[in-house]
Protein backbone atom coordinates (compact mmCIF):
# COMPACT_ATOMS: atom_id res chain seq x y z
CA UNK A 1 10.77 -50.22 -10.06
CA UNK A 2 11.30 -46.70 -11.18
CA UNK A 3 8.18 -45.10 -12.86
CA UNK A 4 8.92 -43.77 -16.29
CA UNK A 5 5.89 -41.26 -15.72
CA UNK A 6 7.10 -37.96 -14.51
CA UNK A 7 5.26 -34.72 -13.42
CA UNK A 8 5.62 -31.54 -14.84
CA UNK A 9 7.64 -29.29 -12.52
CA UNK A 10 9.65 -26.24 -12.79
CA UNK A 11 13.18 -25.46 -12.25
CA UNK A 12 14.46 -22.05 -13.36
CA UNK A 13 11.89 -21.71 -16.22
CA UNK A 14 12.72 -25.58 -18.11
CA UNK A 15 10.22 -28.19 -17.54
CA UNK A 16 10.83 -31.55 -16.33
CA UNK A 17 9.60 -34.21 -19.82
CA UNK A 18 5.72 -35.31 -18.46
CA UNK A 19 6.65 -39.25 -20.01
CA UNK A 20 9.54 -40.54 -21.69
CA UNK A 21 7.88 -43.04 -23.45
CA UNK A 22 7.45 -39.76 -25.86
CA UNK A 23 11.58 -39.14 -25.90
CA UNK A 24 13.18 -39.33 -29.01
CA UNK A 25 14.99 -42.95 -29.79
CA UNK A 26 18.53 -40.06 -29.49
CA UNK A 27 18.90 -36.56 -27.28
CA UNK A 28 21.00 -34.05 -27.14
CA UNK A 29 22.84 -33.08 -23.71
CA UNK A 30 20.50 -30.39 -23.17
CA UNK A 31 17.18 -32.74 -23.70
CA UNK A 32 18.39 -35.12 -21.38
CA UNK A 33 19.23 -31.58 -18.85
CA UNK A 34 15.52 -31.21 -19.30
CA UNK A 35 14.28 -34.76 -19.24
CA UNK A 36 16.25 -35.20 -15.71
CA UNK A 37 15.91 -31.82 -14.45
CA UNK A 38 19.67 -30.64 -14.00
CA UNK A 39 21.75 -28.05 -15.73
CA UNK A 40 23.32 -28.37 -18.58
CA UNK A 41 27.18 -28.17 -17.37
CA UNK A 42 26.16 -30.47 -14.66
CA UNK A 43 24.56 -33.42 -17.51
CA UNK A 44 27.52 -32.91 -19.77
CA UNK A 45 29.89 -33.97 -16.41
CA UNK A 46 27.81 -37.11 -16.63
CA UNK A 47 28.15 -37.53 -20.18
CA UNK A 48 31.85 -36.60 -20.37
CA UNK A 49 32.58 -39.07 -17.10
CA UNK A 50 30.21 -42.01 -18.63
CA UNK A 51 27.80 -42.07 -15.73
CA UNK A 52 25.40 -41.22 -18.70
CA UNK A 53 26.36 -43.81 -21.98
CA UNK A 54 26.72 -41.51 -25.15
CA UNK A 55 27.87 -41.35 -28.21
CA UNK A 56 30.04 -38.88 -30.40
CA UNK A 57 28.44 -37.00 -33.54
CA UNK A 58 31.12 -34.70 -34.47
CA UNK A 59 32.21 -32.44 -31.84
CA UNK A 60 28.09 -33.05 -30.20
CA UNK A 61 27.22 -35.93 -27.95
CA UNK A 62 24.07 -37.67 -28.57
CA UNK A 63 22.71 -39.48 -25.58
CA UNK A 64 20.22 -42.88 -26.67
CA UNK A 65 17.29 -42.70 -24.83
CA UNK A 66 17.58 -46.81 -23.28
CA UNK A 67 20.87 -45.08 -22.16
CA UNK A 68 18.93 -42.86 -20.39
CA UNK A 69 16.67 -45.48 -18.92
CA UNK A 70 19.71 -47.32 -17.76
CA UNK A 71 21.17 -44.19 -16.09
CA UNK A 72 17.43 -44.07 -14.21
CA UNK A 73 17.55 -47.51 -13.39
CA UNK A 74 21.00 -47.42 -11.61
């Protein structure tokens, strides 16, 4: 079972979330970059090719975080 518990690291100055028990219930692209430790173009490719489940706000995608557990747990 994947932990949800995550150590700090460092990747070109953004740090990796320490627990996403503490997520937001909804993240932007760039929080779930952050949270996974990838660039932002590269997140949005999952996003945009529904590898990552999101949702539409607008022109913005908003990314629920038990979509982001279900991405994980893939």
């Amino acid at each position: 079972m994947l932990s949800r518990r995550r150590t700090t690291s460092t990747n070109g100055g953004s740090t990796m979330i320490k627990n996403f028990e503490q997520l937001p219930l909804v993240l932007t692209v760039s929080q779930v970059a952050q949270a996974l430790n990838l660039g932002r173009d590269t997140t949005y490719d999952l996003v945009r090719s529904g590898h990552i489940r999101s949702v539409r706000v607008g022109h913005q995608y908003r990314v629920p975080k038990a979509a982001l557990m279900e991405y994980l747990a893939a």
